[in-house]
N, C-alpha and C. Protein backbone atom coordinates (compact mmCIF):
# COMPACT_ATOMS: atom_id res chain seq x y z
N UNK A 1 -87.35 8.23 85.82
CA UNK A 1 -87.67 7.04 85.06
C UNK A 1 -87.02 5.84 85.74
N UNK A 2 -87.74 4.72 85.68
CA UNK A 2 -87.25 3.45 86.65
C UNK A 2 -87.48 2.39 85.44
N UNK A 3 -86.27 2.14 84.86
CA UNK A 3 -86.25 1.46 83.77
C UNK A 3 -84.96 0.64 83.97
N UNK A 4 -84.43 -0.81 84.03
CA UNK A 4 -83.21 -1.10 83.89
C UNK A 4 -83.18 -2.26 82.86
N UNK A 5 -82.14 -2.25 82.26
CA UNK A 5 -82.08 -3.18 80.95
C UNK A 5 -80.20 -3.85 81.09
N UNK A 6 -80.67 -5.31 81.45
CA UNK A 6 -79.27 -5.74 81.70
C UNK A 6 -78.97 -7.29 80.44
N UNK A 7 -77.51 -7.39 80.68
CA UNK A 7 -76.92 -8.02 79.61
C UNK A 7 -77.12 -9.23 80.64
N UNK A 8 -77.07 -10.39 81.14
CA UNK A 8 -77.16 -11.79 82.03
C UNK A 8 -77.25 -13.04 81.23
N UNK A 9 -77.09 -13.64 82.15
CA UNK A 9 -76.72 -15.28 82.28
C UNK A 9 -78.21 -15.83 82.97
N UNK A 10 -79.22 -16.61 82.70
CA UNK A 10 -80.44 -16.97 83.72
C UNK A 10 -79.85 -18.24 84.11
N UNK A 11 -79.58 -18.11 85.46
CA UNK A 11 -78.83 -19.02 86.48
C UNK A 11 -79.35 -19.80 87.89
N UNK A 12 -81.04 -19.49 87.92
CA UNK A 12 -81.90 -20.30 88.62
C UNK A 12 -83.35 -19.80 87.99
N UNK A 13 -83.96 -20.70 87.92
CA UNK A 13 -85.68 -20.88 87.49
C UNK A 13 -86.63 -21.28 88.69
N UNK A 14 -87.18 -20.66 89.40
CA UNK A 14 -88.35 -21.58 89.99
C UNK A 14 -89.78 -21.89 89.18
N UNK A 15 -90.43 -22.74 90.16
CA UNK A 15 -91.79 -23.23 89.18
C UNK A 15 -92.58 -22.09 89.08
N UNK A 16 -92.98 -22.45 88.04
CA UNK A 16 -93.84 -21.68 87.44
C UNK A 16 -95.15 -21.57 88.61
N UNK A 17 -95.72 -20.15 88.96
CA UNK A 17 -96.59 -20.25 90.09
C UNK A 17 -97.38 -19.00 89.28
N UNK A 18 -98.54 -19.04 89.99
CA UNK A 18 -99.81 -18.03 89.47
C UNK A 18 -100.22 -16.72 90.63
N UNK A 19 -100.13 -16.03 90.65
CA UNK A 19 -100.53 -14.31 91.35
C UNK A 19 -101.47 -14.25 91.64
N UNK A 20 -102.23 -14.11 92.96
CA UNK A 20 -103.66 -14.44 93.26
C UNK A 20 -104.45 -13.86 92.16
N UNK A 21 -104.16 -12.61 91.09
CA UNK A 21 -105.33 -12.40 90.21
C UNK A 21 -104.97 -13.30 89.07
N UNK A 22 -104.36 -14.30 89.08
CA UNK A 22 -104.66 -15.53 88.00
C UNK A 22 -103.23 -15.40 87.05
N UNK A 23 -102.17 -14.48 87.30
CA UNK A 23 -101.64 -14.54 86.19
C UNK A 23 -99.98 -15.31 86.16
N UNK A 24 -99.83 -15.98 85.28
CA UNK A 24 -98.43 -16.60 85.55
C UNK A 24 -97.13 -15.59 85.83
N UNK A 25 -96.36 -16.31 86.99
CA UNK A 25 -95.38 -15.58 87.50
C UNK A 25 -94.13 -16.52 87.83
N UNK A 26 -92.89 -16.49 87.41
CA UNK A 26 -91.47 -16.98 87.32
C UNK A 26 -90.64 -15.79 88.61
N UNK A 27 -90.11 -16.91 89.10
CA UNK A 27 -88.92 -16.05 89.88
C UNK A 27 -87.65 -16.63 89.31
N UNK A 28 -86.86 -16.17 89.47
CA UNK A 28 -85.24 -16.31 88.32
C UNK A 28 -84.68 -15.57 88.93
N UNK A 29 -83.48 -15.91 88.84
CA UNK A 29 -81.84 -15.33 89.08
C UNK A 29 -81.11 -15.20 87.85
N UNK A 30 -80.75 -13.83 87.94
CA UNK A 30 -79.93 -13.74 87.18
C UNK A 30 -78.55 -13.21 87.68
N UNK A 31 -76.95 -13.49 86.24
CA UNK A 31 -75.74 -13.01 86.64
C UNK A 31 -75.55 -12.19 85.62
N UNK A 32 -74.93 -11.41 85.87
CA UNK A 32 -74.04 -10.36 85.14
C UNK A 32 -73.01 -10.16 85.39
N UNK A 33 -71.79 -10.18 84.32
CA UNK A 33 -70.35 -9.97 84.86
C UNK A 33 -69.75 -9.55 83.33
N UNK A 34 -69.07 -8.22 83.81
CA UNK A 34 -68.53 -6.98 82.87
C UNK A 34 -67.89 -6.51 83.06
N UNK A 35 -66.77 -6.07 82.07
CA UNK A 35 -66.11 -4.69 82.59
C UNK A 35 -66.25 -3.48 82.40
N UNK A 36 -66.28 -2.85 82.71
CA UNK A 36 -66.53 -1.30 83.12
C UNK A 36 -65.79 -0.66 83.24
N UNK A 37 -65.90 1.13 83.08
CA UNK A 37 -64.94 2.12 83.15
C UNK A 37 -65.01 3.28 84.25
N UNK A 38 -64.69 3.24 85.25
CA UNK A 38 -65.48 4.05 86.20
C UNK A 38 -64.15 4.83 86.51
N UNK A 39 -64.10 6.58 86.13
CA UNK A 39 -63.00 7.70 86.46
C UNK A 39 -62.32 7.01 85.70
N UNK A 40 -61.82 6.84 84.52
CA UNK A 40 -60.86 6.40 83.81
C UNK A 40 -60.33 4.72 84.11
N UNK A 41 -60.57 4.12 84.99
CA UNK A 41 -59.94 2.81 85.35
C UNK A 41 -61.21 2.08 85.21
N UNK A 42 -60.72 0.65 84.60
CA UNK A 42 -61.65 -0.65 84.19
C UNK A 42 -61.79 -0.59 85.25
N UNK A 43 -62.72 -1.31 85.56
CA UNK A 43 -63.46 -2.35 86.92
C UNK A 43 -64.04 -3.70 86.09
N UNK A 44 -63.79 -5.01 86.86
CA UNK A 44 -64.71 -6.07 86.96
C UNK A 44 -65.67 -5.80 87.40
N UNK A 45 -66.79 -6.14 87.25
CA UNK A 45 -68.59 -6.36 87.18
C UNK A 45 -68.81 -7.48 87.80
N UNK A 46 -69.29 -7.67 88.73
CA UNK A 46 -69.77 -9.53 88.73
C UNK A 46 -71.19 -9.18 89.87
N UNK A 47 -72.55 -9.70 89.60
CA UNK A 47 -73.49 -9.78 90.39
C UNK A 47 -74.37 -10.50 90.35
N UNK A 48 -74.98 -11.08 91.23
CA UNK A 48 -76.42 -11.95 91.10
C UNK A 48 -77.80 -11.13 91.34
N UNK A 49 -78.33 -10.98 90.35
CA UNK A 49 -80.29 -10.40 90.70
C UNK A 49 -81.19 -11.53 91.08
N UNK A 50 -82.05 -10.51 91.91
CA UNK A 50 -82.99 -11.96 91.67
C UNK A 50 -84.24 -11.38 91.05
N UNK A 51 -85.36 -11.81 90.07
CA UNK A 51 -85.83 -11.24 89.35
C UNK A 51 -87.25 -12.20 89.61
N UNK A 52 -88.43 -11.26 88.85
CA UNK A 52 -89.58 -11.74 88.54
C UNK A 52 -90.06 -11.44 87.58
N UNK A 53 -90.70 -12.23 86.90
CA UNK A 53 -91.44 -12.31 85.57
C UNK A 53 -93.36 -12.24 85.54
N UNK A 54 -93.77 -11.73 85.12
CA UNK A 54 -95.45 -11.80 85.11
C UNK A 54 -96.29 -11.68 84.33
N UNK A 55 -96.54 -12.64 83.77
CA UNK A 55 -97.72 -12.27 82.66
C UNK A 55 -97.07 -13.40 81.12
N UNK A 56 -97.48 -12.66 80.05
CA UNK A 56 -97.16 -13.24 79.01
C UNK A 56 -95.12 -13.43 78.59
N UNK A 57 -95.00 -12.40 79.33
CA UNK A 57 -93.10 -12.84 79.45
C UNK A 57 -92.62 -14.17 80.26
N UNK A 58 -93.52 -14.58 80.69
CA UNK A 58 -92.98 -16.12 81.41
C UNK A 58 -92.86 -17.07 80.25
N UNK A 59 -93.34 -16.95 79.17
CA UNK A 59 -92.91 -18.25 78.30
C UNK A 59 -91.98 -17.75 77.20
N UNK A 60 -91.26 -16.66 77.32
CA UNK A 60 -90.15 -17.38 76.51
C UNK A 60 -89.24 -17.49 77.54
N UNK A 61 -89.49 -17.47 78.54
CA UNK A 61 -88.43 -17.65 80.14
C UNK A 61 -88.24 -19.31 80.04
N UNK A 62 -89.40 -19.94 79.98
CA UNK A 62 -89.41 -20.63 80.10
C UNK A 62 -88.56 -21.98 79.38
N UNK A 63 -88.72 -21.56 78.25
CA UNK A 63 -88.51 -21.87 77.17
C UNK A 63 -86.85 -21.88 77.02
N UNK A 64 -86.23 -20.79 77.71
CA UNK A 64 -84.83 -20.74 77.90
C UNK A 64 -83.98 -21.15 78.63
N UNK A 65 -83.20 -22.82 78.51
CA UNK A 65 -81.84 -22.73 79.17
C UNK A 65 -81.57 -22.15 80.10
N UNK A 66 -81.47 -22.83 81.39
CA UNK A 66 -80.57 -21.93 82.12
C UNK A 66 -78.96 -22.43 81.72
N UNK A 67 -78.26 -20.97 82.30
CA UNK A 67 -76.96 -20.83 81.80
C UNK A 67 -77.04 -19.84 80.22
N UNK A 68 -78.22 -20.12 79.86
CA UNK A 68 -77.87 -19.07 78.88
C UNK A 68 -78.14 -17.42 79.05
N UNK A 69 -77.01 -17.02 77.95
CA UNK A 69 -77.61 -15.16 78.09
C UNK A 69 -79.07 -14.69 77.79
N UNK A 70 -79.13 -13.53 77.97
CA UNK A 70 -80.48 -12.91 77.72
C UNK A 70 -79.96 -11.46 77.53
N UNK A 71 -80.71 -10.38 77.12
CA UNK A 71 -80.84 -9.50 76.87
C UNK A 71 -81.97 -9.08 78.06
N UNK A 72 -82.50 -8.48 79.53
CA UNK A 72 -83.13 -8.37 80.02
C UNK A 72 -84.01 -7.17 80.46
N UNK A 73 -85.12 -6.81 80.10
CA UNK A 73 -85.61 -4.87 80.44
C UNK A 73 -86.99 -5.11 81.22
N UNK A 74 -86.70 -4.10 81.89
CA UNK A 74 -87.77 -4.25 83.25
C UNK A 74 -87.46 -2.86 84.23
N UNK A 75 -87.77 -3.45 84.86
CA UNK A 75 -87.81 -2.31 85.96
C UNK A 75 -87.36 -2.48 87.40
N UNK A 76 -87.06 -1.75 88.50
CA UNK A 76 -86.72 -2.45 90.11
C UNK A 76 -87.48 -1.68 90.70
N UNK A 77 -87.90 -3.16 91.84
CA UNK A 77 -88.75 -2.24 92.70
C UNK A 77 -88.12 -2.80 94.33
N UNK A 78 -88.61 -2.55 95.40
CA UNK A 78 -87.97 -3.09 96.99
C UNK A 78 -88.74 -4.10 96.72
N UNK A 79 -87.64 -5.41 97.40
CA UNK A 79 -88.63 -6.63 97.75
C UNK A 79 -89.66 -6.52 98.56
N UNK A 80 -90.88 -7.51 98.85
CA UNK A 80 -91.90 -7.08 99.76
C UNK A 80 -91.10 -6.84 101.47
N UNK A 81 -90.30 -7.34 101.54
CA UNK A 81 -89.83 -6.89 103.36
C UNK A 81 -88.66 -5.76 103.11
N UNK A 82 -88.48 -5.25 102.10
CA UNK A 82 -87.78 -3.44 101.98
C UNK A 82 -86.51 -3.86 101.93
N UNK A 83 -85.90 -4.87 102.31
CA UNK A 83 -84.78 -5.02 102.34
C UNK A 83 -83.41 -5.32 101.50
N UNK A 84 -84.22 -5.40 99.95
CA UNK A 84 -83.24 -5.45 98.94
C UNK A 84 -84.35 -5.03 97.79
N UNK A 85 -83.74 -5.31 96.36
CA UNK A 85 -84.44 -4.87 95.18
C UNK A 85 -84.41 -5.87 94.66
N UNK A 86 -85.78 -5.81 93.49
CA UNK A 86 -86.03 -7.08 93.09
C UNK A 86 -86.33 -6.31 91.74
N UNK A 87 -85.92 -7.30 90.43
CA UNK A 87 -85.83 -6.69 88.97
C UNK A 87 -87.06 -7.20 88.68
N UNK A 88 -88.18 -6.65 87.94
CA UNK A 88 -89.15 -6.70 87.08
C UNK A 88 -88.91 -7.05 86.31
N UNK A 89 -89.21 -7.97 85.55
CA UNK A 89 -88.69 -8.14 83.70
C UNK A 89 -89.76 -8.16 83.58
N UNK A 90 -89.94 -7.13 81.96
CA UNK A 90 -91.15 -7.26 80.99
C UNK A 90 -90.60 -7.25 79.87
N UNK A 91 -89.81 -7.92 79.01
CA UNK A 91 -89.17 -8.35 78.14
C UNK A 91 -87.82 -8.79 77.81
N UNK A 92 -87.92 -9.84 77.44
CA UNK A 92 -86.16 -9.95 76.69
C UNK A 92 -85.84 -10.90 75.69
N UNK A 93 -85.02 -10.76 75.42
CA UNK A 93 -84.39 -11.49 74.28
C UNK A 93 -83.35 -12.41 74.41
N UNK A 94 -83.47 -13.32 73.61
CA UNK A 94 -82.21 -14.03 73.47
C UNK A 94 -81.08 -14.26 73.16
N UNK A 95 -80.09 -14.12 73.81
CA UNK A 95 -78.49 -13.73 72.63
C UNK A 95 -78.17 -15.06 72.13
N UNK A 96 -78.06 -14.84 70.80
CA UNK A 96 -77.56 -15.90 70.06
C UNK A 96 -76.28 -16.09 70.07
């Protein structure tokens, strides 16, 4: 299963652009920074994603502040040149 669902900060927006089959698409950055328990010892968390949005999930993206949290679930796939991963979002929420 290729499912990831992260806690973030949306910390860059680009313009809003369309997918040659017509459909609206957002690229965004997101941060995450946590602590964690890995073998018994905390760890700090700190990372930047970079993410894409497609379809009817671009407007409450839109709609949201950057700097604010989100609740984020999607999926990862390789960027188009293989060389890193890029997060899918197909839903999220807003933390109040």
């Amino acid at each position: 299963m290729n499912r990831l669902v992260l806690s973030a900060t949306l910390v860059e927006r680009a313009a809003l652009r369309y997918t040659p089959a017509g459909l609206p698409a957002l690229d965004l950055s997101l941060k995450h920074e946590s602590e964690v328990t890995e073998d018994g010892q905390p760890r700090q968390v700190s990372m930047e994603m970079k993410a894409v949005a497609i379809g009817a999930v671009t407007r409450p993206l839109l709609a949201q502040a950057l700097g604010t949290a989100g609740h984020y679930a999607g999926f990862v796939t390789s960027t188009r040149n293989r060389r890193g991963l890029l997060f899918h979002i197909t839903s999220v929420e807003p933390v109040a």
